[in-house]
Protein backbone atom coordinates (compact mmCIF):
# COMPACT_ATOMS: atom_id res chain seq x y z
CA UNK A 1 87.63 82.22 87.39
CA UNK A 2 85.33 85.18 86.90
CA UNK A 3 85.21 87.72 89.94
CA UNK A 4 82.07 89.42 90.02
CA UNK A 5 82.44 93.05 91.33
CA UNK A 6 79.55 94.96 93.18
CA UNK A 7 79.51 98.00 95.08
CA UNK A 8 76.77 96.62 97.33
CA UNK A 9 74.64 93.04 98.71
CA UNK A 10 71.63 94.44 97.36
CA UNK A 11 72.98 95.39 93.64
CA UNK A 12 73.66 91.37 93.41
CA UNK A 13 71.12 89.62 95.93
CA UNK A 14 69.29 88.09 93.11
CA UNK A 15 72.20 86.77 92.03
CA UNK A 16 73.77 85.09 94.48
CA UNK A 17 70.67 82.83 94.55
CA UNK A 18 71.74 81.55 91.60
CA UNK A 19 75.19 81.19 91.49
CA UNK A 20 75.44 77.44 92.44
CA UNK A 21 74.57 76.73 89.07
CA UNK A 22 77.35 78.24 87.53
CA UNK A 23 81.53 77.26 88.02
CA UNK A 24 84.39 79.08 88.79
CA UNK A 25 82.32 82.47 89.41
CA UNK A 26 83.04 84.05 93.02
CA UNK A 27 81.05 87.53 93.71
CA UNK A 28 82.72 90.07 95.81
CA UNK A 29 81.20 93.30 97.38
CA UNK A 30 83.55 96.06 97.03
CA UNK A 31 81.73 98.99 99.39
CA UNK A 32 80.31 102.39 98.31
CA UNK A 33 82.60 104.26 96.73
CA UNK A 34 86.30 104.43 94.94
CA UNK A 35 88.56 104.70 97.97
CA UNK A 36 87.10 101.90 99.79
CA UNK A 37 86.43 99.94 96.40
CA UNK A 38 90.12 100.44 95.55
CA UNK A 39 91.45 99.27 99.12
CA UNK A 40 89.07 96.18 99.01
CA UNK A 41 89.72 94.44 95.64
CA UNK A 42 93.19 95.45 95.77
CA UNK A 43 93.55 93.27 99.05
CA UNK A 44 91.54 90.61 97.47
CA UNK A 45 93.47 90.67 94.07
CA UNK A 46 96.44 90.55 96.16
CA UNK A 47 96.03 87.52 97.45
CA UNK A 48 93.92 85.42 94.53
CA UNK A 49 94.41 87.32 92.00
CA UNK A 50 96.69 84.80 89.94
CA UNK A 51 93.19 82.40 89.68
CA UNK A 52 91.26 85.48 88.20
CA UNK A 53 90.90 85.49 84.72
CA UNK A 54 88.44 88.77 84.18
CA UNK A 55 86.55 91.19 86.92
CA UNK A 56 83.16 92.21 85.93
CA UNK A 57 81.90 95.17 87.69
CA UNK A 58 78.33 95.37 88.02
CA UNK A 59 75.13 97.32 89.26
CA UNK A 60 73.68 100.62 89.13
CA UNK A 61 73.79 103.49 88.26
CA UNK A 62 72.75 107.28 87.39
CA UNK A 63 71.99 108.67 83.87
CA UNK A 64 72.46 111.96 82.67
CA UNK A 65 69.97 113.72 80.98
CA UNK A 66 70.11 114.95 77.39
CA UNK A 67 72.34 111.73 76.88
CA UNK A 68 70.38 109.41 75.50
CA UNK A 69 70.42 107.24 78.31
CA UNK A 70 67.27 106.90 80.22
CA UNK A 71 65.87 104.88 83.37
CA UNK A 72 66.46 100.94 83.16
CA UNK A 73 68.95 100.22 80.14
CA UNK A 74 71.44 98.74 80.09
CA UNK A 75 75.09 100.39 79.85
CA UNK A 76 78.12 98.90 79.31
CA UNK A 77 81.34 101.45 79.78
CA UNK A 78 83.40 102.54 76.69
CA UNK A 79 85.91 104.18 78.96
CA UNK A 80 85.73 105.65 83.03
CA UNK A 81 86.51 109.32 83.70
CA UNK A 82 87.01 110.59 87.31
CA UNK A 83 84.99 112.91 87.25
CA UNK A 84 85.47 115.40 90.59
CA UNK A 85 89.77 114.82 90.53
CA UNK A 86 90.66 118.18 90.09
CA UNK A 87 89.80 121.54 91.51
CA UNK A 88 86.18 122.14 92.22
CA UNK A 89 84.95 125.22 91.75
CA UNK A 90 81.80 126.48 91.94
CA UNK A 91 80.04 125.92 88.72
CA UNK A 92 82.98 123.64 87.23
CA UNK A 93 85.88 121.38 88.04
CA UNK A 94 89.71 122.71 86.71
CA UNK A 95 92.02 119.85 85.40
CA UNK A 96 95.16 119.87 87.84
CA UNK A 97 98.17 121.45 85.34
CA UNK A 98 99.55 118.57 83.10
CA UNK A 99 102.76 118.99 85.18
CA UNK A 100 101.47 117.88 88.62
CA UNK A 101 99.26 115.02 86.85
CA UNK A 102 101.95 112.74 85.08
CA UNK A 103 98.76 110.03 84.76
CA UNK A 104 96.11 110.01 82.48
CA UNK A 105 92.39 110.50 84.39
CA UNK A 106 90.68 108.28 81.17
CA UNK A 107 90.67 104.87 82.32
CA UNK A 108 89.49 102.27 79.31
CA UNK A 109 87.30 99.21 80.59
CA UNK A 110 88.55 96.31 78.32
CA UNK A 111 87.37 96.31 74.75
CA UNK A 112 87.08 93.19 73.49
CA UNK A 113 85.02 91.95 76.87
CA UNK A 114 82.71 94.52 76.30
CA UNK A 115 82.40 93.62 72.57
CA UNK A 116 81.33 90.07 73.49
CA UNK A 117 78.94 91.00 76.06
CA UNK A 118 77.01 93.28 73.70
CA UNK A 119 77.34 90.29 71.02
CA UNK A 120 75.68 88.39 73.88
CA UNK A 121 72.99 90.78 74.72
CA UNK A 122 72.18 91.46 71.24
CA UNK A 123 71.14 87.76 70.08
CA UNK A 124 68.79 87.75 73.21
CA UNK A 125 67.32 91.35 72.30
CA UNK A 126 68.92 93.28 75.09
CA UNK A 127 69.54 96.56 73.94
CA UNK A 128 72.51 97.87 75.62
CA UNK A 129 74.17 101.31 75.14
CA UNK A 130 77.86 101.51 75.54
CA UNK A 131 78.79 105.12 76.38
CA UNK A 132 81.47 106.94 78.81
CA UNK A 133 81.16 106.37 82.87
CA UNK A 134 82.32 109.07 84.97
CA UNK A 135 83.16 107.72 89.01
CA UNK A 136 82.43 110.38 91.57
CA UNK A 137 83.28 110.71 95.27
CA UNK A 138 79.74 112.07 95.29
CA UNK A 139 76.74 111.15 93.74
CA UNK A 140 75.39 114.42 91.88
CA UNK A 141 72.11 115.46 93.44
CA UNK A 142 71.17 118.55 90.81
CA UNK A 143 70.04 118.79 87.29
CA UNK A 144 73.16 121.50 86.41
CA UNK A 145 76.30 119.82 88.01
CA UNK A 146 74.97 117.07 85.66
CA UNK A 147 74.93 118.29 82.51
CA UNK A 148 78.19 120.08 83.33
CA UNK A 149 79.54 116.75 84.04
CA UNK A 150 78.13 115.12 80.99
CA UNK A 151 79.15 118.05 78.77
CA UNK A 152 82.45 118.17 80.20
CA UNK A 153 83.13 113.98 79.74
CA UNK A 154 80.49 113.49 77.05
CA UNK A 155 79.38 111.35 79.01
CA UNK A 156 75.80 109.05 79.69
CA UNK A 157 75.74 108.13 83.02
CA UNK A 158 77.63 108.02 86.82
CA UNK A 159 78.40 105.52 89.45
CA UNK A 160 81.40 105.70 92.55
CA UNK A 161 83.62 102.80 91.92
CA UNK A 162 84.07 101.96 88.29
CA UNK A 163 87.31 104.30 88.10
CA UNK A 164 88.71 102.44 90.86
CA UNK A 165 87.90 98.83 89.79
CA UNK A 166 89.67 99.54 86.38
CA UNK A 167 92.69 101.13 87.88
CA UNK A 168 92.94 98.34 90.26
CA UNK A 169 92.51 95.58 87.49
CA UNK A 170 94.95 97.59 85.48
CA UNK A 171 97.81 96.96 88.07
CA UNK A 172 96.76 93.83 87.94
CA UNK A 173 96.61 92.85 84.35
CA UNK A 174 93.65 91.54 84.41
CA UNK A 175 91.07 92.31 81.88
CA UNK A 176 87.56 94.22 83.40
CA UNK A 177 84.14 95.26 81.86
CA UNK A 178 81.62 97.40 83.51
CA UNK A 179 78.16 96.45 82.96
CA UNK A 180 75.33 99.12 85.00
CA UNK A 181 71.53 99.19 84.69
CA UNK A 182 69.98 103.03 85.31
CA UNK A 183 68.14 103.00 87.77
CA UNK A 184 67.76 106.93 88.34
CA UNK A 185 67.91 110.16 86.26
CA UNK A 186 70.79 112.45 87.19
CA UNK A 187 68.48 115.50 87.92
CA UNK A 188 67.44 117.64 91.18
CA UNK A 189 67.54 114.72 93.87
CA UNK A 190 64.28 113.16 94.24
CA UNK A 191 64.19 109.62 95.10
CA UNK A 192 60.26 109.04 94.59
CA UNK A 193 61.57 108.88 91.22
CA UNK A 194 63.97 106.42 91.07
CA UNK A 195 63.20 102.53 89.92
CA UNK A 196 66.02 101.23 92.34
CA UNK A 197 64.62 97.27 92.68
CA UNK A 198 63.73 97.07 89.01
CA UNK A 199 67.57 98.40 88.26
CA UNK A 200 68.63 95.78 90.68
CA UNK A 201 66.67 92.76 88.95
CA UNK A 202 66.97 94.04 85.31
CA UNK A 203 70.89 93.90 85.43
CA UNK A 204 71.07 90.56 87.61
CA UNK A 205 69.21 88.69 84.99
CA UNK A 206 71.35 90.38 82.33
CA UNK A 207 74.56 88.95 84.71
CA UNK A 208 73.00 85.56 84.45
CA UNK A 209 72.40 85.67 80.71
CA UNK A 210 76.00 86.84 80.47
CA UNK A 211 77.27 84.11 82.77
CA UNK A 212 75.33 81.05 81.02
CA UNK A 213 76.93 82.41 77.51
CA UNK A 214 79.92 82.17 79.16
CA UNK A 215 79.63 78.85 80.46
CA UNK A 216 78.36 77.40 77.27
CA UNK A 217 81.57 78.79 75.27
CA UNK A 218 83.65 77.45 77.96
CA UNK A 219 81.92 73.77 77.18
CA UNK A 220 82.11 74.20 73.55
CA UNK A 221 86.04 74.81 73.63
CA UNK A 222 85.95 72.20 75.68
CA UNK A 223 85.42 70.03 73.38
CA UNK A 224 87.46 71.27 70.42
């Protein structure tokens, strides 16, 4: 079974209208955020996650600027960062000392999953950009804190629970891929700006192209 992962009802309510149509797909809302995201699935997981075969985290997100990301593609992650664990300062976050942080803060999404979805989304001339998420506890609301945070992770765009799906999945052994559609710049906060429903709809139809690929492999091994 596929587990559909999504911060929120409205990232996936286009979805779930159309979800009947396709098998052994269950969608579950995670909440806002990577401590209640983490709590959540991990309950879930705990309980059915022996008839899981991969997670796939999807919905929106934020795109730095100067990253070559821009409002309404498609991103799939090449690795999440958390970004604020550390000491904030100021004008920059400090990496604990190697000493107090025995675990790596780079958490890969799983490769090959991600290779076959941009396969996928290539042959139906989806242009998707595969670049480094960074989870925060808070969304960034100014032009500098992002490009420090896309300088510092090289990264293209933010979200709050990616970090905490993989990590989760991870203790789980099962495989995840992270999937987001921009649906705002990462600049000085201005929400007149944003293309929030058009995000929402843009990577929901994506989800079903994804999930109709899927079931037609499924019926062509099927047969083998």
């Amino acid at each position: 079974m596929i587990l559909i992962a999504a911060a929120t009802e409205n990232e996936i309510k286009s979805l779930k209208q159309i979800l009947a149509a396709f098998k052994e797909v269950e969608i579950f809302i995670t909440g806002m955020g990577p401590v209640k995201t983490a709590a959540s699935l991990s309950s879930f997981l705990a309980l059915h996650g022996s008839g899981i075969d991969a997670v796939w985290n999807i919905g929106v997100a934020g795109a730095y600027c100067n990253s070559g990301v821009n409002l309404l593609d498609i991103c799939l992650a090449r690795q999440e960062v958390l970004g604020d664990y550390g000491i904030c300062l100021e004008d920059e976050i400090v990496d604990f000392d190697p000493d107090l942080n025995k675990t790596s803060v780079s958490l890969f999404c799983e490769e090959n999953l991600a290779d076959q979805f941009e396969k996928i989304l290539t042959a139906h001339n989806i242009v998707c950009k595969k670049v480094n998420f960074v989870t925060v506890n808070c969304c960034t609301g100014t032009t500098k804190r992002g490009e420090y945070l896309r300088q510092k992770f090289d990264a293209g765009c933010e979200n709050m629970e990616g970090a905490a799906v993989t990590i989760v999945c991870q203790s789980h052994n099962i495989p995840c891929v992270e999937l987001r559609c921009i649906s705002n710049m990462v600049e000085d906060r201005d929400k007149t700006r944003w293309r929030l429903s058009e995000a929402v709809e843009k990577i929901c139809k994506v989800a079903e192209i994804l999930l109709q690929a899927h079931n037609l492999n499924k019926s062509t091994r099927g047969k083998d």
